[in-house]
N, C-alpha and C. Protein backbone atom coordinates (compact mmCIF):
# COMPACT_ATOMS: atom_id res chain seq x y z
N UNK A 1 18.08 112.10 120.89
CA UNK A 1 18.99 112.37 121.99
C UNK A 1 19.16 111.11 122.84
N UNK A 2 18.05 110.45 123.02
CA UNK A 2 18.25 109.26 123.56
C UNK A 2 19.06 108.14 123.64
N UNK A 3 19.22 108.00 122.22
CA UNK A 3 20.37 107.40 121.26
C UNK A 3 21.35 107.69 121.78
N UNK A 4 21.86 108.92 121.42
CA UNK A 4 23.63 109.57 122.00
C UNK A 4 23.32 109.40 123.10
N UNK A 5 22.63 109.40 124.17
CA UNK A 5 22.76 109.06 125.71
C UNK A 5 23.36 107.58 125.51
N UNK A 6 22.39 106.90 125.51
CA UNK A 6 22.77 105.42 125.49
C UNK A 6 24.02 104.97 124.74
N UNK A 7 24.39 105.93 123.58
CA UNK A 7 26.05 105.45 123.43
C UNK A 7 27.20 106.18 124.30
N UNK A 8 26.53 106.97 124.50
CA UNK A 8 27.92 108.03 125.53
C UNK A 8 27.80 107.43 126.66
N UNK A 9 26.42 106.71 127.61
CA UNK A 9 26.78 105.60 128.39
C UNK A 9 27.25 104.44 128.46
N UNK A 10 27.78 104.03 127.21
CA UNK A 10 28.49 102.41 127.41
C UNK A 10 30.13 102.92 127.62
N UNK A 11 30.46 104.54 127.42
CA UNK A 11 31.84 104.45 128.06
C UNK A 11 32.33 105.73 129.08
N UNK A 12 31.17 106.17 128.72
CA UNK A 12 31.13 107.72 129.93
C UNK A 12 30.56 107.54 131.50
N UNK A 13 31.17 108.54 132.19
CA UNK A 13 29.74 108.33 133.54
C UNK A 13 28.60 109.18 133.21
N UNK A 14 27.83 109.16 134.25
CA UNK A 14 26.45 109.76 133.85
C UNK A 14 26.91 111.47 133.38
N UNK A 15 27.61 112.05 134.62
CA UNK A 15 28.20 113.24 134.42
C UNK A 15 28.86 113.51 133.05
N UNK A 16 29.44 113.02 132.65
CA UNK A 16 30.13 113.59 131.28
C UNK A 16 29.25 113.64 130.27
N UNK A 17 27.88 111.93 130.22
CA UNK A 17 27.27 112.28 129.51
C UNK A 17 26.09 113.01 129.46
N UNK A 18 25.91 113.74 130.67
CA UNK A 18 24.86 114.94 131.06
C UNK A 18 25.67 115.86 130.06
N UNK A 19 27.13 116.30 130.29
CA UNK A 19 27.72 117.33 129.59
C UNK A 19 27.44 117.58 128.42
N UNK A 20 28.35 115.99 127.92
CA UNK A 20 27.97 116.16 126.35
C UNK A 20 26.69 116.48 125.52
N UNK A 21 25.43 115.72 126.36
CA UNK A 21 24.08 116.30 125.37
C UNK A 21 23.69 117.66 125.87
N UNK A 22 24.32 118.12 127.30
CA UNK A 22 23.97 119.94 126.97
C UNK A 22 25.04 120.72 126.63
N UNK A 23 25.93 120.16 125.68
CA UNK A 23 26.96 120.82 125.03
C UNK A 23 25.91 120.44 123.42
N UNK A 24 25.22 119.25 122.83
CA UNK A 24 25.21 119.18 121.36
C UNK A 24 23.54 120.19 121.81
N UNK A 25 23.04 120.42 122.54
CA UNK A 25 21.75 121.16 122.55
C UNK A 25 22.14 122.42 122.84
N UNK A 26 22.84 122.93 123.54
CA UNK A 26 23.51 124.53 123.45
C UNK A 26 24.11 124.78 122.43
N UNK A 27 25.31 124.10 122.40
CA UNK A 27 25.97 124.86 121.20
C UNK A 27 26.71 124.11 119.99
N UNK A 28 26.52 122.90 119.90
CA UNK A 28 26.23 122.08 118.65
C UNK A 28 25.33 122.41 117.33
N UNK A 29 24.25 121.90 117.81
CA UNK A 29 23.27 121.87 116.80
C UNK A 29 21.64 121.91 118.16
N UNK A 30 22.14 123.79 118.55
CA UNK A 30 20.83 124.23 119.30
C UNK A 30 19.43 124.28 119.14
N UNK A 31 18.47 123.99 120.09
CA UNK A 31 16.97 123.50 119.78
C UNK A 31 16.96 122.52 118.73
N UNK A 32 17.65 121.59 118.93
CA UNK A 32 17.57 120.30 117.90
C UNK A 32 16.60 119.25 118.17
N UNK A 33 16.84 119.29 119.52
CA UNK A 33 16.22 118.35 120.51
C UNK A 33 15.16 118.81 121.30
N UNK A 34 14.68 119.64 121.24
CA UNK A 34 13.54 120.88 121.88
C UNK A 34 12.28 119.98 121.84
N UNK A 35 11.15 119.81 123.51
CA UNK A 35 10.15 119.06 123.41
C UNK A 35 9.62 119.40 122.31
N UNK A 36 9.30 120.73 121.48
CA UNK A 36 8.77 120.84 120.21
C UNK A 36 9.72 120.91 119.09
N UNK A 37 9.71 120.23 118.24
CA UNK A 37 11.10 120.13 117.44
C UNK A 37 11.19 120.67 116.18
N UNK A 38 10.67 122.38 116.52
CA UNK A 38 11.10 123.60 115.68
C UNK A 38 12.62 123.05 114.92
N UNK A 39 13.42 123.34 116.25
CA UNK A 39 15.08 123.50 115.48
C UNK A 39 15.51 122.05 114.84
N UNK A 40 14.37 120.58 114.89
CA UNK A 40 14.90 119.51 114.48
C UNK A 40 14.34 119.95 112.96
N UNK A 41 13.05 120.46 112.89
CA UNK A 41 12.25 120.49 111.54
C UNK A 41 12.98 121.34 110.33
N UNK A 42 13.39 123.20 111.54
CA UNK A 42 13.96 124.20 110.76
C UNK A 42 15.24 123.92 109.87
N UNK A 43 16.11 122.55 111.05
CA UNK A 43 17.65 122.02 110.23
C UNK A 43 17.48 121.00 108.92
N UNK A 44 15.61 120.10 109.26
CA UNK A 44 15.63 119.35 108.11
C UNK A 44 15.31 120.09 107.02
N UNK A 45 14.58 121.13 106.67
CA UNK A 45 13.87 121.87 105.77
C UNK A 45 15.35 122.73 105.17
N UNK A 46 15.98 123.17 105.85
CA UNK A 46 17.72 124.12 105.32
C UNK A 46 18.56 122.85 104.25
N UNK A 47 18.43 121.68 104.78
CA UNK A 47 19.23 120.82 104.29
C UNK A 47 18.47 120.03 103.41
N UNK A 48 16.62 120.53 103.20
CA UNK A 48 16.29 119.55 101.97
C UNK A 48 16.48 121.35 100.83
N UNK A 49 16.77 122.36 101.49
CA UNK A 49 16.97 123.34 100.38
C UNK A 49 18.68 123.45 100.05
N UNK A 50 19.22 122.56 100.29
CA UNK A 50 20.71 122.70 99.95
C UNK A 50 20.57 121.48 99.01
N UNK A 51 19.87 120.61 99.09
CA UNK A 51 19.80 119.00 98.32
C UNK A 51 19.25 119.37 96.81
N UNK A 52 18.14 120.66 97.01
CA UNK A 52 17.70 121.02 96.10
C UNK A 52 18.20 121.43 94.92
N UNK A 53 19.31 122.41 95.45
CA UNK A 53 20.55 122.39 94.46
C UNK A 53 21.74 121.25 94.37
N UNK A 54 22.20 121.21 95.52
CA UNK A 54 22.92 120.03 94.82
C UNK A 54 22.59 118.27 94.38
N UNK A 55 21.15 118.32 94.31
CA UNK A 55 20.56 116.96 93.72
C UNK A 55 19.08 117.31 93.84
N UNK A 56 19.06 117.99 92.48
CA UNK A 56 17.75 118.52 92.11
C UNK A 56 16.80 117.24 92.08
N UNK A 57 16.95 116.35 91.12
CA UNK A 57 16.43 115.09 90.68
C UNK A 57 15.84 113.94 91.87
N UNK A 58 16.65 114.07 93.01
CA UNK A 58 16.40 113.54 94.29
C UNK A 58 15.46 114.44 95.03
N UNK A 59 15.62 115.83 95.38
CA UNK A 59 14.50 116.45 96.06
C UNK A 59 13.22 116.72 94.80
N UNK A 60 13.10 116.72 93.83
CA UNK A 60 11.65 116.56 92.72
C UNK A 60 11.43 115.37 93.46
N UNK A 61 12.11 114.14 93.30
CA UNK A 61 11.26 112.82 93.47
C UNK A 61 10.96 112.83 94.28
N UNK A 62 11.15 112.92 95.91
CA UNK A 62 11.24 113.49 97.27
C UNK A 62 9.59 114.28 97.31
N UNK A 63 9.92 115.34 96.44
CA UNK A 63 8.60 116.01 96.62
C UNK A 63 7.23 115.46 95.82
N UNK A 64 7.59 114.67 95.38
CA UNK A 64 6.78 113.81 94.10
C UNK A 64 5.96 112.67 94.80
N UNK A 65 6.89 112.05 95.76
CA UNK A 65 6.32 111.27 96.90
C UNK A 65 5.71 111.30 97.91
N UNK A 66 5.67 112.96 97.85
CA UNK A 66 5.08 113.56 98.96
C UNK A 66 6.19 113.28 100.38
N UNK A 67 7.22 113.06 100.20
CA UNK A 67 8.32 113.13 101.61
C UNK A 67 8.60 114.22 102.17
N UNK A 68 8.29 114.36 103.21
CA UNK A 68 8.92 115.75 103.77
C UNK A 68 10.05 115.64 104.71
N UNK A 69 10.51 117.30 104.58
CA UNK A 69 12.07 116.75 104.65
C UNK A 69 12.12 116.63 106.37
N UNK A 70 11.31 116.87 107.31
CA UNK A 70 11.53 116.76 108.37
C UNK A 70 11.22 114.73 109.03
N UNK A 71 10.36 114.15 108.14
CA UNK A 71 10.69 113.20 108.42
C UNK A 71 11.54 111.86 107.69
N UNK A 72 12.36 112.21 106.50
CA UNK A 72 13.08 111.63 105.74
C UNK A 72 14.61 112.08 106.23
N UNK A 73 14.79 113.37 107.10
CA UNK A 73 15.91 113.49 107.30
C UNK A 73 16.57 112.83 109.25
N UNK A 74 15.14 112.70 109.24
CA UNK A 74 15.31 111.87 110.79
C UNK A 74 15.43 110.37 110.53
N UNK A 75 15.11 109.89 109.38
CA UNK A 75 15.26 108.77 109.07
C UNK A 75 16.93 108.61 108.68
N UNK A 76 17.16 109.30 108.34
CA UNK A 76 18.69 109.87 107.82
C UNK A 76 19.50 109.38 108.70
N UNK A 77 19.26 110.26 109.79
CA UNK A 77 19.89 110.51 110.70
C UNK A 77 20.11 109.26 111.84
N UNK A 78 18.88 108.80 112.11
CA UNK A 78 18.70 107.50 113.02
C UNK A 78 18.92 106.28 112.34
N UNK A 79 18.33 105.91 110.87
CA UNK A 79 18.36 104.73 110.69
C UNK A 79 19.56 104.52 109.77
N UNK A 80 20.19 105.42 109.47
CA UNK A 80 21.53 105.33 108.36
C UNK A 80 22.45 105.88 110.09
N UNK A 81 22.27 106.58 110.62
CA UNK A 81 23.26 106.79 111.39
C UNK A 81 23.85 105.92 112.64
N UNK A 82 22.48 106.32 113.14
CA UNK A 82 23.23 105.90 115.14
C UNK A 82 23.24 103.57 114.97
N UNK A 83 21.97 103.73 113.84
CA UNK A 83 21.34 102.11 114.07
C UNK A 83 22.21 101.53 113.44
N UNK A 84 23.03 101.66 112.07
CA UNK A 84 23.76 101.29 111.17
C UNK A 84 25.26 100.93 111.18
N UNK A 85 25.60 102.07 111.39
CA UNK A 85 26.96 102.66 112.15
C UNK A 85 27.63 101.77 112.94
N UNK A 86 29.18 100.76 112.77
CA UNK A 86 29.89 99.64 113.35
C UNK A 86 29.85 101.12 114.49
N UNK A 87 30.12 100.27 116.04
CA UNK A 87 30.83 101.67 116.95
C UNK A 87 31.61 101.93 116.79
N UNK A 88 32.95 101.90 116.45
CA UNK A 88 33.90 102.43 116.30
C UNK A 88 33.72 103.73 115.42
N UNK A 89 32.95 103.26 114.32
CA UNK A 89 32.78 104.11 113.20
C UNK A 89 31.88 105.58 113.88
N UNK A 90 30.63 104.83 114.62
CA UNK A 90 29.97 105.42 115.55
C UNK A 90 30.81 106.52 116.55
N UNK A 91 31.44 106.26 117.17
CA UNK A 91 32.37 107.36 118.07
C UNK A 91 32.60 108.23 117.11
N UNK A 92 33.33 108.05 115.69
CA UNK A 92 34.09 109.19 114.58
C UNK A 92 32.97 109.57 114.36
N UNK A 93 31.81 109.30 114.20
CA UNK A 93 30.72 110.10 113.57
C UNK A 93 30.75 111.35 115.00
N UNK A 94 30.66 110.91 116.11
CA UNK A 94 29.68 111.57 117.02
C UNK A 94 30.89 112.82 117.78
N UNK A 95 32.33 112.37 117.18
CA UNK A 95 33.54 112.97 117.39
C UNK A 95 33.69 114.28 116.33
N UNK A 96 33.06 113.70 115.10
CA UNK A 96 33.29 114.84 114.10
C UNK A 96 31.90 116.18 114.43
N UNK A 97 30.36 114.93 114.50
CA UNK A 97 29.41 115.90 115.05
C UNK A 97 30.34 116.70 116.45
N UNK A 98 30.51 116.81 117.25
CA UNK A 98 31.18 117.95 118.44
C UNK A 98 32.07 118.48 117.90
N UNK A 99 32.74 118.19 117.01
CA UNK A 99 33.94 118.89 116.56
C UNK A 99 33.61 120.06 115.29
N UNK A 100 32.47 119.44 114.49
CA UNK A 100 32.07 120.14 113.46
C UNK A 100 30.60 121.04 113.31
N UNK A 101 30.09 119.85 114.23
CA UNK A 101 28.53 120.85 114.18
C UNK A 101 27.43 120.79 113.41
N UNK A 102 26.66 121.03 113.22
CA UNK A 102 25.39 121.34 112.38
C UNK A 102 26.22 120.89 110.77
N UNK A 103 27.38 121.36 110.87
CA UNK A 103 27.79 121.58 109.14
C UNK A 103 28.43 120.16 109.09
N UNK A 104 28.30 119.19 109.88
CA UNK A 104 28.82 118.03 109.76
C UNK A 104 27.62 117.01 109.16
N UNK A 105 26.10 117.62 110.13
CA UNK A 105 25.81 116.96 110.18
C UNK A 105 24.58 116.95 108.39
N UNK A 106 25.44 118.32 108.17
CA UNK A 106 24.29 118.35 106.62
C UNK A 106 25.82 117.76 105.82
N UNK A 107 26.75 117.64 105.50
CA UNK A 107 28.07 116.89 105.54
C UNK A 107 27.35 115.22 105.36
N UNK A 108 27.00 114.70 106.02
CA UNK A 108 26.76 113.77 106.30
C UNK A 108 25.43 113.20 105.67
N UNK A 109 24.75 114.04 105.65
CA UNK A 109 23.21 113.54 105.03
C UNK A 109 23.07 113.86 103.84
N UNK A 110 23.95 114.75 103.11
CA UNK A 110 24.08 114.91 101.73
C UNK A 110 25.27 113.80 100.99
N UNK A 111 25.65 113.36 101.65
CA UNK A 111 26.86 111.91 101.33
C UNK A 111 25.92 110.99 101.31
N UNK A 112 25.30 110.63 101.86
CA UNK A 112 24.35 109.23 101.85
C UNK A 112 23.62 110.08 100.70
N UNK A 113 22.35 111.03 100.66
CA UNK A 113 21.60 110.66 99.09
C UNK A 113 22.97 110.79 97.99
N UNK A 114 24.22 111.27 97.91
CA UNK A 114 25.22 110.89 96.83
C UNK A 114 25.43 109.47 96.64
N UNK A 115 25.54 108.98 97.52
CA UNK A 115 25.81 107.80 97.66
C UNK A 115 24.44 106.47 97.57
N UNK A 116 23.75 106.79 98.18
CA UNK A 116 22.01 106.22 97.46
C UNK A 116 21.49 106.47 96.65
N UNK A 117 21.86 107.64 95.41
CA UNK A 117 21.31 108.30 94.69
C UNK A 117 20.06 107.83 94.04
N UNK A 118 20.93 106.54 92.88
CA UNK A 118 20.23 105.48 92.62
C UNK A 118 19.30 104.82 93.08
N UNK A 119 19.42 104.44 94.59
CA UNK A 119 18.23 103.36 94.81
C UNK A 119 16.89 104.73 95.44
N UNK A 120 17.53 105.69 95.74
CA UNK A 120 16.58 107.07 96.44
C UNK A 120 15.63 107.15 94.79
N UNK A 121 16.21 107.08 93.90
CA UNK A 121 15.18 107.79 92.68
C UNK A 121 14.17 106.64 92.28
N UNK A 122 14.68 105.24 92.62
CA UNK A 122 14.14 103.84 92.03
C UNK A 122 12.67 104.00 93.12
N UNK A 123 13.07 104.75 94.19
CA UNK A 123 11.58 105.17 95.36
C UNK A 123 10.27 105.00 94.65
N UNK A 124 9.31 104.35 95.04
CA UNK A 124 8.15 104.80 94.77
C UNK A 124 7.49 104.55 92.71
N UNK A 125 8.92 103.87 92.63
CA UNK A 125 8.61 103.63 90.81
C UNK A 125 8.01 102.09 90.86
């Protein structure tokens, strides 16, 4: 959350971006951000059982490595997302997350292992 603060402050005032992070913690992608991070763990664990089917071969190796999905999908999320991300590109990401939701954001983390497939399986060999 920290992250989206600090980008919604290089063009928001404080007020809007108070709004926006208790708009993505209400009704975005709720208890995401929770001091205990049930709803961050419960969304990574849904989306390493959707990977399961659609990239069986990636969640075996995944589980083979012993990765769990609550901290491979925060890696996802932060170091492929907010750190990576030109800003411009950054705003469309964080435009589609409010616009789309939770389903954007498994949208999004199932495109990167499609798209890493290869170097995700080369893991740990």
């Amino acid at each position: 959350m920290s992250y989206v603060a600090a980008i919604c402050l290089m063009t928001l005032t404080e007020h809007e971006t108070v709004m926006i992070l208790r708009k993505l913690n209400k009704d975005v992608i709720p208890g995401h951000w929770m001091a205990e991070a049930t709803g961050f763990a419960t969304n990574a664990w849904l989306i390493e059982s959707i990977m399961q089917k659609a990239y069986p071969d990636v969640a075996k190796h995944f589980e083979a490595l012993n990765f769990w999905p609550d901290n491979y999908m925060q890696k996802i999320i932060s170091a492929c997302g907010v750190h990576v991300l030109q800003f411009d590109t950054l705003f469309s990401f964080l435009d589609a997350l409010m616009k789309f939701g939770f389903t954007f954001l498994v949208k999004f983390e199932l495109a990167i292992v499609e798209h890493y497939r290869s170097d995700l399986l080369k893991l740990g060999a």
